[in-house]
N, C-alpha and C. Protein backbone atom coordinates (compact mmCIF):
# COMPACT_ATOMS: atom_id res chain seq x y z
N UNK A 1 3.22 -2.16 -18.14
CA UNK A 1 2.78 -1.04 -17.31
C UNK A 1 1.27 -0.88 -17.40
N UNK A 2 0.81 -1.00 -18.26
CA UNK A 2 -0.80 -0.91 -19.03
C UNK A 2 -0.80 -1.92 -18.15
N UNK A 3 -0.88 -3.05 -18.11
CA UNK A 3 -1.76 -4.01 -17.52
C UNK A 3 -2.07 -4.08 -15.77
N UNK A 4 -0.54 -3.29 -15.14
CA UNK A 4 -0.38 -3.25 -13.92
C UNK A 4 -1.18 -2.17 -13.26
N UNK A 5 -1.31 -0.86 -14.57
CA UNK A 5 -2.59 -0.01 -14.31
C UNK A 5 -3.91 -0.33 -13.89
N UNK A 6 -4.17 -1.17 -15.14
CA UNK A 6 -5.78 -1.30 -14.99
C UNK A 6 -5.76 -2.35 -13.76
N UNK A 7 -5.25 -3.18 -13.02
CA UNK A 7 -5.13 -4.41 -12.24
C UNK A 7 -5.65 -3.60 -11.52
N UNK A 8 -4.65 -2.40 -11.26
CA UNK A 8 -4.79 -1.30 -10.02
C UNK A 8 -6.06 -0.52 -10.09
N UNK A 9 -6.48 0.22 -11.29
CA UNK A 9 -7.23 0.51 -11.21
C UNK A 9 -9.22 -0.17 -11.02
N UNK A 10 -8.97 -1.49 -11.50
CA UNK A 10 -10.24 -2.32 -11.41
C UNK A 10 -10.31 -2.60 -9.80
N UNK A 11 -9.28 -2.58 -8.87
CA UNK A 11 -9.24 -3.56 -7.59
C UNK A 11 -9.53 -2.07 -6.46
N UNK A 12 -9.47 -0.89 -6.71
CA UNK A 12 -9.38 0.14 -5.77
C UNK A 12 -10.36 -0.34 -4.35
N UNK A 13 -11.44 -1.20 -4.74
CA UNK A 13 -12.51 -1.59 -3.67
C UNK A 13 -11.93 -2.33 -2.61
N UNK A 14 -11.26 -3.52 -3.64
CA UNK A 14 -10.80 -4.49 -2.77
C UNK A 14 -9.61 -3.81 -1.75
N UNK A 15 -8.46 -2.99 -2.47
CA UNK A 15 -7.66 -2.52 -2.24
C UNK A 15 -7.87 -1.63 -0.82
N UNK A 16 -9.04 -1.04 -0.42
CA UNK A 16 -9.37 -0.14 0.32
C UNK A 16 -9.74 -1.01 1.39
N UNK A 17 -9.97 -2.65 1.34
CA UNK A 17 -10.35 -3.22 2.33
C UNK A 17 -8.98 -3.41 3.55
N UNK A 18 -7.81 -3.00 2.87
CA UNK A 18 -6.61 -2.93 3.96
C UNK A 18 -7.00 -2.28 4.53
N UNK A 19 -7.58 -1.12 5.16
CA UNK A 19 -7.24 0.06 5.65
C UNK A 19 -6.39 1.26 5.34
N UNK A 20 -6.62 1.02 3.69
CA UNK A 20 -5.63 2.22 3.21
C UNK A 20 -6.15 2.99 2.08
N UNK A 21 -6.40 4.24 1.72
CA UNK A 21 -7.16 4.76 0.37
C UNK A 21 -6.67 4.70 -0.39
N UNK A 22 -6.21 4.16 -1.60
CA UNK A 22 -5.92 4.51 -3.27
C UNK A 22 -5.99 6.21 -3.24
N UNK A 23 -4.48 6.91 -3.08
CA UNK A 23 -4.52 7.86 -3.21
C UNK A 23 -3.88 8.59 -5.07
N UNK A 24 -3.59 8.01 -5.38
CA UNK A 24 -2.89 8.38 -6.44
C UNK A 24 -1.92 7.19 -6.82
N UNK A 25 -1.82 7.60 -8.76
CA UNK A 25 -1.14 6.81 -9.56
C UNK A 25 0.12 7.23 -10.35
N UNK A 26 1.53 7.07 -10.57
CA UNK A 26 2.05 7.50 -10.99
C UNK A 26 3.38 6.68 -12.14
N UNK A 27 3.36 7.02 -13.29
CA UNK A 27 4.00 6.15 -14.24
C UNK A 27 5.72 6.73 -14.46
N UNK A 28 6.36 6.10 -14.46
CA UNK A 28 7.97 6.41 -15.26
C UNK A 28 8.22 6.13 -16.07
N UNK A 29 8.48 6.76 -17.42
CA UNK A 29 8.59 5.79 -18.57
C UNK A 29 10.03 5.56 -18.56
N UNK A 30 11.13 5.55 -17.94
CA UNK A 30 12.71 5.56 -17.53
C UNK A 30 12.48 3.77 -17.99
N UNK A 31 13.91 3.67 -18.07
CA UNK A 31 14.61 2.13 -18.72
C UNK A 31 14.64 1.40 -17.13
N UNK A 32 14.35 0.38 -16.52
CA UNK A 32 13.16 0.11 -16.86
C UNK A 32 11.72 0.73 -16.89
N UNK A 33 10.80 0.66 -17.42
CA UNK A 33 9.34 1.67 -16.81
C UNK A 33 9.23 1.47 -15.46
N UNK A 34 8.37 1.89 -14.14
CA UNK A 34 7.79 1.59 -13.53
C UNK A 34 6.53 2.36 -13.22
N UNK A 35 5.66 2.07 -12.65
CA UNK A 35 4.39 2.40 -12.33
C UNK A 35 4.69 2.79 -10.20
N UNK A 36 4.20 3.40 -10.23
CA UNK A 36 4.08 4.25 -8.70
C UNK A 36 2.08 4.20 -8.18
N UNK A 37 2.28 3.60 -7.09
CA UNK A 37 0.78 3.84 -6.47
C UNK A 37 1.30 4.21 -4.56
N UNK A 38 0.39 5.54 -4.59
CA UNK A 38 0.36 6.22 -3.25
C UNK A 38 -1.03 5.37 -2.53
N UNK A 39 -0.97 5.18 -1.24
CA UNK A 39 -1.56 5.20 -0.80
C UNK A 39 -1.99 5.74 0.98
N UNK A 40 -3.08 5.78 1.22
CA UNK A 40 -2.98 7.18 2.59
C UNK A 40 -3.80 6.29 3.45
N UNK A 41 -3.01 5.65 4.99
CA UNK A 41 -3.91 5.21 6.11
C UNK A 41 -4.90 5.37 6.41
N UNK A 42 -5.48 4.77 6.24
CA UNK A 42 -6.86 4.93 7.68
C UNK A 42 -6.91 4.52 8.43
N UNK A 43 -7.29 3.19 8.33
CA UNK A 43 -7.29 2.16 9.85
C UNK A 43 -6.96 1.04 9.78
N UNK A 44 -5.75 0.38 11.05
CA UNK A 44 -5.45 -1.37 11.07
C UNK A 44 -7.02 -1.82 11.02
N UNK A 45 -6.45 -3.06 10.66
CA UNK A 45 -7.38 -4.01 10.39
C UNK A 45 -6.77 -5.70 10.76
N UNK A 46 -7.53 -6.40 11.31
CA UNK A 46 -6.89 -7.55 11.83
C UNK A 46 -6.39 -8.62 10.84
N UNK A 47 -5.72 -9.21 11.86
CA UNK A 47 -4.94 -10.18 10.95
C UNK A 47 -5.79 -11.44 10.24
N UNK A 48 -7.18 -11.35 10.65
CA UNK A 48 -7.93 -12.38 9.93
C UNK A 48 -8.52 -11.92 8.91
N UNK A 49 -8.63 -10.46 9.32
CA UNK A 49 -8.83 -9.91 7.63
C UNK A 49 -8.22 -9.68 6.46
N UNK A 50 -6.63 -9.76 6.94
CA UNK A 50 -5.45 -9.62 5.82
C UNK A 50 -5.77 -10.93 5.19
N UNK A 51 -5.99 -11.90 6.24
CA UNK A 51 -5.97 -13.51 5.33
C UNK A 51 -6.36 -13.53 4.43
N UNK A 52 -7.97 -12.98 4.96
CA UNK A 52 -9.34 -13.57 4.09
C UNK A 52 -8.86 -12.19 2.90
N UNK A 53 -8.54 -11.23 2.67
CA UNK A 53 -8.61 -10.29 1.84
C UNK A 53 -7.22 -10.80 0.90
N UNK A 54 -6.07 -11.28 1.27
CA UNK A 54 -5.31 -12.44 0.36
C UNK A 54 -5.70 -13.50 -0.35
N UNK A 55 -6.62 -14.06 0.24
CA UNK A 55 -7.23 -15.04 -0.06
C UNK A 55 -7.94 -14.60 -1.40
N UNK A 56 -8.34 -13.76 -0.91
CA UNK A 56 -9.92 -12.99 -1.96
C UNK A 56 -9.06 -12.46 -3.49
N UNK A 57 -7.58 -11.53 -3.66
CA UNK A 57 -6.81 -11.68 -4.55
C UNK A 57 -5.78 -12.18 -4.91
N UNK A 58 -5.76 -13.46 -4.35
CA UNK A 58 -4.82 -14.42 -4.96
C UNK A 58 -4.74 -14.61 -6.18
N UNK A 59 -5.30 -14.39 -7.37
CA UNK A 59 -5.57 -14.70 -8.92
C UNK A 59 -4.93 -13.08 -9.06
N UNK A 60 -4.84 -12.26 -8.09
CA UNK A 60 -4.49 -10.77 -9.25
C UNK A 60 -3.10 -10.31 -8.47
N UNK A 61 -1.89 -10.47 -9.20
CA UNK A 61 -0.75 -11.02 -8.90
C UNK A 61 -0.22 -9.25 -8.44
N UNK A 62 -0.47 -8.09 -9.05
CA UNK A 62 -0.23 -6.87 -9.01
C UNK A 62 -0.85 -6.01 -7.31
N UNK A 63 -1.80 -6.79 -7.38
CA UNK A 63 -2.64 -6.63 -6.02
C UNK A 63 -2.54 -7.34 -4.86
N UNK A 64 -2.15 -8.96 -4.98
CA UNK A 64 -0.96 -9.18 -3.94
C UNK A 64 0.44 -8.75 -3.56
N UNK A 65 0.77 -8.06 -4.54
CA UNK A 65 1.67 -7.79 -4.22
C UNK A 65 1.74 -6.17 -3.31
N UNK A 66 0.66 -5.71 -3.74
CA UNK A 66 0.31 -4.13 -3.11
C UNK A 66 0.28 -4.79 -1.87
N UNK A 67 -0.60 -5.24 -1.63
CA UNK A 67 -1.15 -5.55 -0.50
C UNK A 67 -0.26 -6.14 0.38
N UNK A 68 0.49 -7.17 0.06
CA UNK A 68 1.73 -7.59 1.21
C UNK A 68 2.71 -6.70 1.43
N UNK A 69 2.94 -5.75 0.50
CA UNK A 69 3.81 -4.29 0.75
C UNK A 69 3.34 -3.67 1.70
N UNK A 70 2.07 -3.28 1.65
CA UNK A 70 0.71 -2.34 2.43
C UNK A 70 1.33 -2.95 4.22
N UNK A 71 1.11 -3.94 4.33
CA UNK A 71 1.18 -4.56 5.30
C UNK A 71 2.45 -5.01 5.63
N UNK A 72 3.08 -4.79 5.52
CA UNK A 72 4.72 -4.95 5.61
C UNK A 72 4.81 -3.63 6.16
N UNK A 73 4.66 -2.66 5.34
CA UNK A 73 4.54 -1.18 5.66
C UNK A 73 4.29 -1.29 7.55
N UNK A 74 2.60 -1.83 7.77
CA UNK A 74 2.35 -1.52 9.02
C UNK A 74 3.17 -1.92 10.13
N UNK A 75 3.63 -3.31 9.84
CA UNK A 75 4.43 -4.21 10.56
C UNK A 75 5.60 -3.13 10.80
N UNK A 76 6.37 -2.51 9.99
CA UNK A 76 7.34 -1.51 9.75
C UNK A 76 7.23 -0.88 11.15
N UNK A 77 5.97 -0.01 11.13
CA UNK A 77 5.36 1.25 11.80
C UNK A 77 5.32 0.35 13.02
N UNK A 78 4.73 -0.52 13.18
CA UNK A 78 4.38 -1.23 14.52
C UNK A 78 5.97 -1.25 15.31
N UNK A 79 7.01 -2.19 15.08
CA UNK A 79 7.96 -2.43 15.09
C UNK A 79 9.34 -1.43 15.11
N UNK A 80 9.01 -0.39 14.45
CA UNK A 80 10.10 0.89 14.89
C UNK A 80 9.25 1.38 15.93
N UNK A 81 8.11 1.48 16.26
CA UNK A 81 8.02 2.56 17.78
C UNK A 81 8.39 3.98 17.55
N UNK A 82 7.69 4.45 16.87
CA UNK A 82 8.59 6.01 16.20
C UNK A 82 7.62 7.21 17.34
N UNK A 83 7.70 6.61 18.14
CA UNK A 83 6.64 8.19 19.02
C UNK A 83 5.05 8.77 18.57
N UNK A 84 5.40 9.52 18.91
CA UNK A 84 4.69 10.52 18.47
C UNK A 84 4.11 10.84 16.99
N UNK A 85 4.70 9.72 15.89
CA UNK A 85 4.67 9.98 14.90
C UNK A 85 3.59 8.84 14.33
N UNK A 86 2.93 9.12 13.19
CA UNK A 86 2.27 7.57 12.58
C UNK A 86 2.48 7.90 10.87
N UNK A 87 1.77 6.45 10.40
CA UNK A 87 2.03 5.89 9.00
C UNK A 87 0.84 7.52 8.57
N UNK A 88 1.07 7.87 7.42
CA UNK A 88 0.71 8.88 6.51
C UNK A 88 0.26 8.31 5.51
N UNK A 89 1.19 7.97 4.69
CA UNK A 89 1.13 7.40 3.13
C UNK A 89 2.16 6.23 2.77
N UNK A 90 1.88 5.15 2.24
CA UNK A 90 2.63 4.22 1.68
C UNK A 90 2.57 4.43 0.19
N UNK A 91 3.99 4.50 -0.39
CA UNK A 91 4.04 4.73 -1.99
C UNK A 91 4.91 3.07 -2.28
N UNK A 92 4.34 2.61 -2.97
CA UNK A 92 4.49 1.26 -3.42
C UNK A 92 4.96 1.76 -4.94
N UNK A 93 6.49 1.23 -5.35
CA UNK A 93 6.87 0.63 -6.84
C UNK A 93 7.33 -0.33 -7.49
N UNK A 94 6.62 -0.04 -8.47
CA UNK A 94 6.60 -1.78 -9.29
C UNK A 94 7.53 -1.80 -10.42
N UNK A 95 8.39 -2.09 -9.94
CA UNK A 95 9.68 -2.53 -11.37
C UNK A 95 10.08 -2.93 -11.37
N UNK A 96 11.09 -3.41 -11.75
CA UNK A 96 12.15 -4.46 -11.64
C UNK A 96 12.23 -5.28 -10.31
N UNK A 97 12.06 -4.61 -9.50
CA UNK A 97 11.98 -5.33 -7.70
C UNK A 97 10.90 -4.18 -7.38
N UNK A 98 10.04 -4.48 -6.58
CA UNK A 98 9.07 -3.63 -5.89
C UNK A 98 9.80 -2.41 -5.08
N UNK A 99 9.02 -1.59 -4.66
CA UNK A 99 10.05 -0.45 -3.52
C UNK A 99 8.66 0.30 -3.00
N UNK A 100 9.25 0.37 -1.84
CA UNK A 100 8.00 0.86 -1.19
C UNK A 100 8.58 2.28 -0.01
N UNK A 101 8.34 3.19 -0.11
CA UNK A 101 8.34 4.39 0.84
C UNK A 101 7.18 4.46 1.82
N UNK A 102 7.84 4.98 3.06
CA UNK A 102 6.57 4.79 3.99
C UNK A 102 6.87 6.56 4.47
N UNK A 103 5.79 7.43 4.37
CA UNK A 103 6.16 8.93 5.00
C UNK A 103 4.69 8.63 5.86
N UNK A 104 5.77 9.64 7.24
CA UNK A 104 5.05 9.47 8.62
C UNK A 104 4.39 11.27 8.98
N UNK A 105 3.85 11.31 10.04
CA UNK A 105 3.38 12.78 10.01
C UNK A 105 3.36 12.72 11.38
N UNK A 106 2.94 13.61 12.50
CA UNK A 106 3.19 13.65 13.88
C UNK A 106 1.86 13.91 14.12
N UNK A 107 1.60 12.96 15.36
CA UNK A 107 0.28 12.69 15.92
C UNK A 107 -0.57 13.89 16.07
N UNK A 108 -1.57 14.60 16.37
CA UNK A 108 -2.55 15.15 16.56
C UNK A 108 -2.63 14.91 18.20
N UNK A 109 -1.84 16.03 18.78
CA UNK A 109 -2.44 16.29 20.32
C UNK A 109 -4.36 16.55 20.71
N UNK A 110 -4.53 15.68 20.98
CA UNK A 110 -5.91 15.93 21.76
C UNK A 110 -5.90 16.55 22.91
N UNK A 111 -7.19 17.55 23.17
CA UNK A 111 -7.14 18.10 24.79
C UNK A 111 -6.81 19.72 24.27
């Protein structure tokens, strides 16, 4: 859990290059442990940047793995067509199998 912290916590830069903020961290010490990281949309970003930003943490195994969650997430959002509604926050967990929650919020009428 310690190590999956600091991964997380040293990479927040890189991490922010998805289009998503490092919103918060959260630990379970439950059988197995897991570690919890929130994170809050901002903006797509193209698919040549997912490459090159995979590319860039390929050596930090905790942070590929955020990151293909992150983006799985969008694909999610793209692909249901949910209205009126968009991506909010992605909560990514790391335990035994990854798990990822996606909470949505309702668009902002302009005009």
């Amino acid at each position: 859990i310690r190590s999956s912290m600091e991964e997380i916590s040293n990479s927040v830069q890189l991490i922010s290059k998805s289009g998503y903020d490092f919103k918060s961290m959260e630990v379970s010490m439950g059988l197995p442990p897991s570690v919890s990281a929130v994170f809050h949309y901002i903006k797509e970003i193209s698919e040549s940047e997912r490459s090159d930003l995979l590319t860039e943490v390929k050596d930090r195994n905790i942070v590929t793995i955020i990151l293909k969650c992150l983006f799985k997430a969008n694909e999610f959002y793209h692909s249901a067509n949910i209205g009126s509604y968009k991506v909010d926050e992605v909560k990514i967990t790391l335990g035994l199998t990854p798990g990822v929650d996606i909470s949505f919020v309702k668009k902002v009428q302009e005009g």
